[in-house]
C-alpha atoms as a PDB file:
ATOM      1  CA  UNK A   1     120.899 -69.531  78.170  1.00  0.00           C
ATOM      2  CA  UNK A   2     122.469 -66.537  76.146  1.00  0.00           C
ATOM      3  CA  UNK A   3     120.945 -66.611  72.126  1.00  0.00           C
ATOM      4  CA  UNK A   4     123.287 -67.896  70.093  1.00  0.00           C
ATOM      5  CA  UNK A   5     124.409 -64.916  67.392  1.00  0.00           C
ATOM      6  CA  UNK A   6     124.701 -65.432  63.594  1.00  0.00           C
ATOM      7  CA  UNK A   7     127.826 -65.010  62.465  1.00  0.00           C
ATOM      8  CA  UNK A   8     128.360 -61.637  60.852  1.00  0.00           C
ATOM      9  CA  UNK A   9     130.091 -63.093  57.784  1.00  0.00           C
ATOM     10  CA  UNK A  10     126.686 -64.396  56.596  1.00  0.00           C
ATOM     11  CA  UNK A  11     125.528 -60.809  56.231  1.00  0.00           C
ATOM     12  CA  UNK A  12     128.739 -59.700  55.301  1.00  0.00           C
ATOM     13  CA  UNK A  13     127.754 -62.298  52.135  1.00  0.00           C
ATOM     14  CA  UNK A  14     124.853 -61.782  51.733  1.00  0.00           C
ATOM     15  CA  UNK A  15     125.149 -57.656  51.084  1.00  0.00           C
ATOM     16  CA  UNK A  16     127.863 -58.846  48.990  1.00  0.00           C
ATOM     17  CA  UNK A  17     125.610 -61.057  46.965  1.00  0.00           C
ATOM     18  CA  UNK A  18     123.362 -58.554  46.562  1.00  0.00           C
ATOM     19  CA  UNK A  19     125.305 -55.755  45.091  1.00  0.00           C
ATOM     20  CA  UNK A  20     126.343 -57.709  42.757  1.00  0.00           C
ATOM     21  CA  UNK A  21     123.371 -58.947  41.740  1.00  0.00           C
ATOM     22  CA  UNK A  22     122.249 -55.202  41.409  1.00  0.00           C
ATOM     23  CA  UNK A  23     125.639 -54.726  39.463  1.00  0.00           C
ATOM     24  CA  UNK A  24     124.887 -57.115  37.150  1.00  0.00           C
ATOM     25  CA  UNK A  25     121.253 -56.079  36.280  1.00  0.00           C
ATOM     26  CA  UNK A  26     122.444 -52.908  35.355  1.00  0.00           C
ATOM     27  CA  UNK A  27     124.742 -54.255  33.249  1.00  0.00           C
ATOM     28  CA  UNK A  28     122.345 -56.243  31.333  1.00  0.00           C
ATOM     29  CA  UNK A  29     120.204 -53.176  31.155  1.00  0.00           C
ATOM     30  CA  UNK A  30     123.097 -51.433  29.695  1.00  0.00           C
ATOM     31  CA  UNK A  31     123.967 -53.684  26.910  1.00  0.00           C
ATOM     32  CA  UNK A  32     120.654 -54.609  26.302  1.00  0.00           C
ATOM     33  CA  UNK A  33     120.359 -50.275  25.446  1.00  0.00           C
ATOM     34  CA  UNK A  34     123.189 -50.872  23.430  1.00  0.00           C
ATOM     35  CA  UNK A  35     122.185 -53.666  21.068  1.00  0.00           C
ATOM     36  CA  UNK A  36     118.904 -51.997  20.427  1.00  0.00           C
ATOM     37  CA  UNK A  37     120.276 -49.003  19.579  1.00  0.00           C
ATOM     38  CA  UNK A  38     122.995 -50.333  17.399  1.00  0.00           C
ATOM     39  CA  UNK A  39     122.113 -50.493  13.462  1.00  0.00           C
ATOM     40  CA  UNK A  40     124.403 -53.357  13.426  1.00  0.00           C
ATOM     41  CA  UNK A  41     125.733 -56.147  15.069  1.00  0.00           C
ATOM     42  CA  UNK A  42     128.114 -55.486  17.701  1.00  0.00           C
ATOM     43  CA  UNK A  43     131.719 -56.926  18.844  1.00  0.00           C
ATOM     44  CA  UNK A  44     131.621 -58.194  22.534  1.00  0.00           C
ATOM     45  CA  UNK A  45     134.785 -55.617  23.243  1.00  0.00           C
ATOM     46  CA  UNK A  46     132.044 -53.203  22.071  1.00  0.00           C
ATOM     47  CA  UNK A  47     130.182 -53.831  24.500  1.00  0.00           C
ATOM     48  CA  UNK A  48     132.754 -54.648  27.292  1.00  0.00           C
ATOM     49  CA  UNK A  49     133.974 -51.149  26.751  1.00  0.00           C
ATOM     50  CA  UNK A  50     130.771 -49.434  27.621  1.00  0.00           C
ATOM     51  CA  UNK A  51     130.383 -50.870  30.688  1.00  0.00           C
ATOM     52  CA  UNK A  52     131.937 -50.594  34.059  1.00  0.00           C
ATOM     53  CA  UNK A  53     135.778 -51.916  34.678  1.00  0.00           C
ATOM     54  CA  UNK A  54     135.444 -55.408  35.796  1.00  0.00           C
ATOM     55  CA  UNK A  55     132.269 -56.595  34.564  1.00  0.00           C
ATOM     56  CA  UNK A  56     132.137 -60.103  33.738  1.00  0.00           C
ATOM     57  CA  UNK A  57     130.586 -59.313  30.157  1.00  0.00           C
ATOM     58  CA  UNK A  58     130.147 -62.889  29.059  1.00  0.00           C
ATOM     59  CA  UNK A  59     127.768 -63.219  32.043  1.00  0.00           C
ATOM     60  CA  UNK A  60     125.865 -59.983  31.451  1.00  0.00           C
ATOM     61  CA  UNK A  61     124.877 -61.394  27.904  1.00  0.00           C
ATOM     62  CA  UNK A  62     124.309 -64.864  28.610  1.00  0.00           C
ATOM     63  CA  UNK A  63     121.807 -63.492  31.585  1.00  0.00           C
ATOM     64  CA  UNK A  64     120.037 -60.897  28.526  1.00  0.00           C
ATOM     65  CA  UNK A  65     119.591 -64.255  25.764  1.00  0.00           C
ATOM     66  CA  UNK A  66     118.476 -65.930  28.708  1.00  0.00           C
ATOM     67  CA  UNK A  67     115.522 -63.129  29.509  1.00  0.00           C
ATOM     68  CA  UNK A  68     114.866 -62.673  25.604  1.00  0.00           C
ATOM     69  CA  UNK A  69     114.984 -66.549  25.211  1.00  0.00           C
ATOM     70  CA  UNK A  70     110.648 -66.789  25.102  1.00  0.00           C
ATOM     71  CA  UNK A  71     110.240 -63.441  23.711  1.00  0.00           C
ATOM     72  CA  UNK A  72     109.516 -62.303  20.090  1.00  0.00           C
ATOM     73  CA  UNK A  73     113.021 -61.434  19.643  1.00  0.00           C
ATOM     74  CA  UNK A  74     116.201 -62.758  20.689  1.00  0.00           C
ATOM     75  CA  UNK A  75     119.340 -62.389  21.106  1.00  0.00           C
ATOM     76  CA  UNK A  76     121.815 -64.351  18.911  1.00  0.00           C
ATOM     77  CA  UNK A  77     125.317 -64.558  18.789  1.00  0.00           C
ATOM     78  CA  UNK A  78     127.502 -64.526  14.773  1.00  0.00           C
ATOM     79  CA  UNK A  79     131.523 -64.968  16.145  1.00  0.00           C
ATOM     80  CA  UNK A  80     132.573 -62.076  18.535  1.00  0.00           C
ATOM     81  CA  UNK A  81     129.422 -60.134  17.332  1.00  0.00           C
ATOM     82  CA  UNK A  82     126.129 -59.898  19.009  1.00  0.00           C
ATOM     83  CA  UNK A  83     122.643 -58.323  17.941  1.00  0.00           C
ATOM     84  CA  UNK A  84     118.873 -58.992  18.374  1.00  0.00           C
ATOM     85  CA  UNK A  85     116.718 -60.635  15.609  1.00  0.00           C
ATOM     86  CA  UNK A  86     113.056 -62.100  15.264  1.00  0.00           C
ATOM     87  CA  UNK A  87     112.421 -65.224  16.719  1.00  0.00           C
ATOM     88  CA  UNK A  88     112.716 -67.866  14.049  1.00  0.00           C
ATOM     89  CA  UNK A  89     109.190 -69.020  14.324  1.00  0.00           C
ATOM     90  CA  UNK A  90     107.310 -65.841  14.070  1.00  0.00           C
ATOM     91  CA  UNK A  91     109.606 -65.036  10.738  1.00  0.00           C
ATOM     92  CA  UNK A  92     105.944 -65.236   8.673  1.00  0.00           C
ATOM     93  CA  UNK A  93     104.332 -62.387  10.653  1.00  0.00           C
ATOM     94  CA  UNK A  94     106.968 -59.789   9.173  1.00  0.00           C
ATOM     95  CA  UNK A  95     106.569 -61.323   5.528  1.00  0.00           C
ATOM     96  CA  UNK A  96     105.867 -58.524   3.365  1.00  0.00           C
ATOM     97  CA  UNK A  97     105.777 -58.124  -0.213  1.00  0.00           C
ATOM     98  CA  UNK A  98     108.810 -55.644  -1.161  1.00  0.00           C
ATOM     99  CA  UNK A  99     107.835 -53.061  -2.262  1.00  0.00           C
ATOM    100  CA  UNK A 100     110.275 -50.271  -4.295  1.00  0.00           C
ATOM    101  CA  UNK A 101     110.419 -47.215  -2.233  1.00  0.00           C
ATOM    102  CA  UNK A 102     110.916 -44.263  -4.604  1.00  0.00           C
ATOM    103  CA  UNK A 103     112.503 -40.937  -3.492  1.00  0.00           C
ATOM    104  CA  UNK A 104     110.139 -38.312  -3.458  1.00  0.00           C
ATOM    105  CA  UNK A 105     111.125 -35.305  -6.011  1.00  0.00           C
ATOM    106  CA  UNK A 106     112.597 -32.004  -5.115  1.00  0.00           C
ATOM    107  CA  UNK A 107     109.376 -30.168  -5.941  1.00  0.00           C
ATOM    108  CA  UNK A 108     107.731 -32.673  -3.519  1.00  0.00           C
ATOM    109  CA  UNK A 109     110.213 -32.111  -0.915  1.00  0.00           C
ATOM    110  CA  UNK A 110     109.819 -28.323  -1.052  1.00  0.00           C
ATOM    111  CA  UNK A 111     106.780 -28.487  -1.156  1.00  0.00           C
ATOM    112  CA  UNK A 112     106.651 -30.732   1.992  1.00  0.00           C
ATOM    113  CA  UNK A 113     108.495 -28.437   4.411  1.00  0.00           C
ATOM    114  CA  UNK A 114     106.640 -24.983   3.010  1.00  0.00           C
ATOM    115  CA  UNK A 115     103.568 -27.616   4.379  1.00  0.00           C
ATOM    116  CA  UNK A 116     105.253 -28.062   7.623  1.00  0.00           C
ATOM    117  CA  UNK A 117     106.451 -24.725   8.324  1.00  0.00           C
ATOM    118  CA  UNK A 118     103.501 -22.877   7.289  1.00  0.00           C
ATOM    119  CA  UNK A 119     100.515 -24.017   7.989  1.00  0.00           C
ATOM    120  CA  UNK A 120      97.672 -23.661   7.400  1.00  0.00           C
ATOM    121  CA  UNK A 121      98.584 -23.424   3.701  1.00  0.00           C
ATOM    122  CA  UNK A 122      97.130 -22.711  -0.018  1.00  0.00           C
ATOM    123  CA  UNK A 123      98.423 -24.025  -2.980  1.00  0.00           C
ATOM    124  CA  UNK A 124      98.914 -20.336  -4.249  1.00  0.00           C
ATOM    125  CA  UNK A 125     100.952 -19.347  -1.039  1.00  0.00           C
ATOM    126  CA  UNK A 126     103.216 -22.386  -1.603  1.00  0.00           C
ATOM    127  CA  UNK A 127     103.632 -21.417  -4.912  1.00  0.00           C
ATOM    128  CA  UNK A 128     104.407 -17.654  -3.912  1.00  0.00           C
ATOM    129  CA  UNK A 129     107.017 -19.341  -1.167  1.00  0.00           C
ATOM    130  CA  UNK A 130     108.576 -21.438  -3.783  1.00  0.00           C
ATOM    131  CA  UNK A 131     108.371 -19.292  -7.051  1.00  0.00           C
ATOM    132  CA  UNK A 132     106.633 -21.304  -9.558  1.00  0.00           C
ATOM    133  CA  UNK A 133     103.462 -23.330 -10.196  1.00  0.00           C
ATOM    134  CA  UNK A 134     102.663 -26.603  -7.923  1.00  0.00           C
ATOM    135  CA  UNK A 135     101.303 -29.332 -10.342  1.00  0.00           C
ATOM    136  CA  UNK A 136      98.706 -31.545  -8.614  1.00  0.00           C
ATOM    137  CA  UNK A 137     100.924 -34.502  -9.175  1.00  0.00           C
ATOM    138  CA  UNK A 138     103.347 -32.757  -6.497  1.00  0.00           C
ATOM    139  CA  UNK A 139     100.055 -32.570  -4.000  1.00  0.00           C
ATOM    140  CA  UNK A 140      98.710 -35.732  -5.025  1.00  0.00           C
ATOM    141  CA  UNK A 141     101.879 -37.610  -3.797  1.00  0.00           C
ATOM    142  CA  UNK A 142     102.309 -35.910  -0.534  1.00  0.00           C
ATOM    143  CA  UNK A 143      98.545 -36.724   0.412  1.00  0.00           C
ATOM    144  CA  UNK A 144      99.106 -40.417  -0.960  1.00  0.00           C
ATOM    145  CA  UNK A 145     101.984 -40.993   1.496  1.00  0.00           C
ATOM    146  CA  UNK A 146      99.920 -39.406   4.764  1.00  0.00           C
ATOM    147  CA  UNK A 147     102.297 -36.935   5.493  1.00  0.00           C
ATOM    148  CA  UNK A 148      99.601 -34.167   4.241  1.00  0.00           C
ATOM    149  CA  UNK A 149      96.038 -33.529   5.075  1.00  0.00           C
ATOM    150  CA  UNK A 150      93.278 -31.091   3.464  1.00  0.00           C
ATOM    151  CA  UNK A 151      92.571 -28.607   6.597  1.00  0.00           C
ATOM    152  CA  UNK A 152      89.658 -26.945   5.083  1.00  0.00           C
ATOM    153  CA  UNK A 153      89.087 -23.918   2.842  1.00  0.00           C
ATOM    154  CA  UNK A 154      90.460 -19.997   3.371  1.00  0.00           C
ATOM    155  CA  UNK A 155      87.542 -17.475   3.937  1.00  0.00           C
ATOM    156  CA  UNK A 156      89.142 -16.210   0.570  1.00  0.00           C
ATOM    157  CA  UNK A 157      87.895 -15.590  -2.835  1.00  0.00           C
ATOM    158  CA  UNK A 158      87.777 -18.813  -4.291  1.00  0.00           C
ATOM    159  CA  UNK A 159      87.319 -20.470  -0.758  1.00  0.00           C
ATOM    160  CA  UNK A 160      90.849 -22.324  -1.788  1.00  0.00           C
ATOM    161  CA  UNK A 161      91.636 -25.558   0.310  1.00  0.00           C
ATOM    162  CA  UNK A 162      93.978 -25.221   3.036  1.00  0.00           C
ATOM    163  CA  UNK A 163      97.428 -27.661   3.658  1.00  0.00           C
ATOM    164  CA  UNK A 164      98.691 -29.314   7.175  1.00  0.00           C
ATOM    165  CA  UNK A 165     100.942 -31.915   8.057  1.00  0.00           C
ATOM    166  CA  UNK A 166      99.847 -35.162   9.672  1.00  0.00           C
ATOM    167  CA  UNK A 167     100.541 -37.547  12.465  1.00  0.00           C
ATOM    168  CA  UNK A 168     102.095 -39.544   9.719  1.00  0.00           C
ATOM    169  CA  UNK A 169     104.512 -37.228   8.906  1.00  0.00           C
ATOM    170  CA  UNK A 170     105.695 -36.735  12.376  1.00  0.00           C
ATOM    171  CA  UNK A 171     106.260 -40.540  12.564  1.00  0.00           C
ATOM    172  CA  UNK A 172     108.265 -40.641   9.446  1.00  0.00           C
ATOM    173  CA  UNK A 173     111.163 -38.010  10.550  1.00  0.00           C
ATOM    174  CA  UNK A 174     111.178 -39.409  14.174  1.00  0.00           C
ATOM    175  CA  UNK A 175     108.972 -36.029  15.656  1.00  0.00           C
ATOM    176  CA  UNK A 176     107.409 -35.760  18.893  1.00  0.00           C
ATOM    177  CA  UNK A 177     105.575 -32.720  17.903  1.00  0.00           C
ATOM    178  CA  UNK A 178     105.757 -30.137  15.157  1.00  0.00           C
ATOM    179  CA  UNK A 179     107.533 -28.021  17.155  1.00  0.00           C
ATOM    180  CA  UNK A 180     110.666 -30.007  17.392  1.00  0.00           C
ATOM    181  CA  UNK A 181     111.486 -29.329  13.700  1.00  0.00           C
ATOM    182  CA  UNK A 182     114.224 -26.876  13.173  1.00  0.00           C
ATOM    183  CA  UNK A 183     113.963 -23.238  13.763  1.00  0.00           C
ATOM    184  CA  UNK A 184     116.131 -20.798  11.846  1.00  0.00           C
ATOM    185  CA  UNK A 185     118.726 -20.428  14.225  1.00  0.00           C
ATOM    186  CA  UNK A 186     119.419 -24.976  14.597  1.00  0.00           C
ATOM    187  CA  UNK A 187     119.236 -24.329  10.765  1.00  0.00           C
ATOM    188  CA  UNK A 188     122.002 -22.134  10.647  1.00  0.00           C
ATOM    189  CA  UNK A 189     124.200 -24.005  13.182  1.00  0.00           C
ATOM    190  CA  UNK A 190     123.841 -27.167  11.017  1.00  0.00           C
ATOM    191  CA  UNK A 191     125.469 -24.808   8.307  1.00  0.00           C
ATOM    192  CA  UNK A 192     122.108 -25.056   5.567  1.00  0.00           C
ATOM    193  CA  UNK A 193     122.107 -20.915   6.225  1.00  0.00           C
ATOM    194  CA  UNK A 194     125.004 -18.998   5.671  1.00  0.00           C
ATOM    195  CA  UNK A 195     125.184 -15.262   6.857  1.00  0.00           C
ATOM    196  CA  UNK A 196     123.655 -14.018   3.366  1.00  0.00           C
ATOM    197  CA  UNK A 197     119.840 -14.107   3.873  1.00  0.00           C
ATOM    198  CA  UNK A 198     117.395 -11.707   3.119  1.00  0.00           C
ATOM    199  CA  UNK A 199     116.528  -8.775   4.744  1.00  0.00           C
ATOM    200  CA  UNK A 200     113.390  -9.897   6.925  1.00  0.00           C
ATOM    201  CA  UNK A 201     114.080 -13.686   6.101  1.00  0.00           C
ATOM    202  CA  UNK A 202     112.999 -15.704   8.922  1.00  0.00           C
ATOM    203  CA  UNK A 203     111.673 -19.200   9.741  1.00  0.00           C
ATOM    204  CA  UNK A 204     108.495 -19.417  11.032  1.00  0.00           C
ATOM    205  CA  UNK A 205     107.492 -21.267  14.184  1.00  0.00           C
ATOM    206  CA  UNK A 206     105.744 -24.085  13.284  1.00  0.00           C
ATOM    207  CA  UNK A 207     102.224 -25.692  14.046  1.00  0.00           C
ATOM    208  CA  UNK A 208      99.917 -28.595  13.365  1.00  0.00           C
ATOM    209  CA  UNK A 209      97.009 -27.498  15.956  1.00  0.00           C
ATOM    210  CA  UNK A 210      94.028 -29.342  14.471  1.00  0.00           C
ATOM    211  CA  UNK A 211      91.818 -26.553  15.462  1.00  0.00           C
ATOM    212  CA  UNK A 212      90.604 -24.492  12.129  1.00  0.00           C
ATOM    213  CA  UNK A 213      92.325 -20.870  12.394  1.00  0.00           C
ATOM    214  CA  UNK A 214      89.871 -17.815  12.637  1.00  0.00           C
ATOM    215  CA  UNK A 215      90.076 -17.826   8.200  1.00  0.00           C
ATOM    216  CA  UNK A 216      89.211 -21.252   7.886  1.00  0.00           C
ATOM    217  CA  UNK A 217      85.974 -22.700   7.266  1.00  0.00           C
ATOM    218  CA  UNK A 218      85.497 -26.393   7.586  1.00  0.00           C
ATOM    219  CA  UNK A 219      86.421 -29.416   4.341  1.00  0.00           C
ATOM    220  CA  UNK A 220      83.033 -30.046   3.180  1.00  0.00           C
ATOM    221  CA  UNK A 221      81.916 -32.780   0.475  1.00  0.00           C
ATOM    222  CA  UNK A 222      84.308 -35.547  -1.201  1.00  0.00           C
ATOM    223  CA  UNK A 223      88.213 -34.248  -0.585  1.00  0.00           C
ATOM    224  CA  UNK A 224      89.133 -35.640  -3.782  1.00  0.00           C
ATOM    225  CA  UNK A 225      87.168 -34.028  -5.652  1.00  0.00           C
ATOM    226  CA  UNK A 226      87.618 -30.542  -3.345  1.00  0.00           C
ATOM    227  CA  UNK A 227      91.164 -30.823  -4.846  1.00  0.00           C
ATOM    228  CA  UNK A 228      90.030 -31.281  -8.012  1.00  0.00           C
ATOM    229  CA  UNK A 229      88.131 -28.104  -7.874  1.00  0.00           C
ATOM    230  CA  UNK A 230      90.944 -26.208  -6.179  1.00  0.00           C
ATOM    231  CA  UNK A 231      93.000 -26.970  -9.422  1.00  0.00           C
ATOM    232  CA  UNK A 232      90.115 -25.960 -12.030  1.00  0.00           C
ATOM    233  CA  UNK A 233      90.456 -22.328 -12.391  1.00  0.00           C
ATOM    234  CA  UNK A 234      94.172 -22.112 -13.169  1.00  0.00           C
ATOM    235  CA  UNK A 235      95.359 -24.681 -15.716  1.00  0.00           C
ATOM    236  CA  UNK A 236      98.065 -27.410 -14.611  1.00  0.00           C
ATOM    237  CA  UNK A 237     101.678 -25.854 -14.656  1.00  0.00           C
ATOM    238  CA  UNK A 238     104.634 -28.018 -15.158  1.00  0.00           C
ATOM    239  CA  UNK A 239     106.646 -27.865 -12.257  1.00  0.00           C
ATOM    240  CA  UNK A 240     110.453 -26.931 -13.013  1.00  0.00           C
ATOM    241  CA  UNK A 241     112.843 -29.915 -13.742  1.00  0.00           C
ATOM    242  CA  UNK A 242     114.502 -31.564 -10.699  1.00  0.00           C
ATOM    243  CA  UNK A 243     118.643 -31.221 -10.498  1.00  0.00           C
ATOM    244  CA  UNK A 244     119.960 -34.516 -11.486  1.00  0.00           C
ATOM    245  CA  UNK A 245     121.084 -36.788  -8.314  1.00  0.00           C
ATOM    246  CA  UNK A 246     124.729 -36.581  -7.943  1.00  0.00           C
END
């Protein structure tokens, strides 16, 4: 007796099925990149128009709140507009006391990127960089946040301390490395250089190696007071007045 043969529709349907299947999980990974990426919430034609012609979009976000639905986060609907937010019970874990975030000053901020750009750094080669005195309020603050560390100390005269950035500071301007900052050339393209720099100007290629540098000795004894120290032979300079916000 000759085997009977399935028909060939019911792999005709089948492959069907299956593309769009796949179709549709790409979809949902699409929007779902979408909606985290998004610093607000976003219109459904938002997100219809990023994704392919023909896409049933209503199903591609009922299938993502469906796969978020037991997670920490979910994704809610508010009219036409869509976004993620923390799952109603676990609201308490995120309770935090506010806390007023203050902008640091331009001395600070100056004194920040000379940090980044140039270290290992001493206080008096910042203050040769930048022109005037560094008050140890300025350094104070930077360590205080994490975004500076005490290296160690300058086979100098004085043995003064030595500046570097941190891991901390990398996290806080979105860095992989210290190497993606900026160089001279970015600078210039994003227009904060114009074509009127100093002869021999240049930026220099940044680095945060950990390893001490052939002129550095290792931090010994208390840090705090090691900065202390570093600030007892000179006496306390103001620093110069920070330009009013406009």
């Amino acid at each position: 007796m000759a085997q009977a043969l399935r028909p060939i529709e019911l792999f005709d349907d089948e492959a069907t099925l299956a593309r769009e299947e796949a179709a549709l999980r790409e979809a949902v990974r699409v929007a779902e990149a979408l909606l985290f990426a998004a610093a607000e919430p976003l219109e459904e034609s938002e997100i219809a128009r990023r994704l392919p012609d023909g896409t049933n979009v209503a199903a591609v976000l009922a299938r993502l709140k469906d796969d978020y639905a037991g997670r920490g986060v979910h994704l809610t609907r508010a009219g036409r507009k869509w976004f993620f937010r923390t799952a109603a019970d676990l609201g308490w874990v995120l309770a935090r006391e506010q806390v007023e975030q203050k902008k640091l000053s331009r001395a600070a901020l100056e004194t920040l990127a000379i940090v980044a750009y140039h270290q290992p750094v001493t206080r008096a080669e910042i203050e040769e960089i930048r022109g005037v005195a560094v008050a140890k309020g300025t350094l104070d603050v930077l360590l205080e946040t994490g975004w500076i560390r005490l290296r160690g100390r300058r086979r100098a005269p004085g043995r003064p301390l030595t500046y570097g950035t941190t891991d901390g500071f990398l996290m806080q301007f979105g860095l992989e490395q210290i190497g993606d900052l900026p160089g001279l050339e970015e600078l210039k393209g994003a227009g904060l250089f114009d074509g009127r720099l100093p002869k021999g100007f240049d930026v220099p290629q940044p680095t945060d190696d950990a390893t001490l540098k052939e002129d550095e000795d290792p931090l010994d004894g208390d840090a705090e007071a090691a900065l202390d120290l570093d600030f007892l032979e000179a006496p306390e300079a103001p620093e110069e007045p920070d330009a009013p916000e406009e």
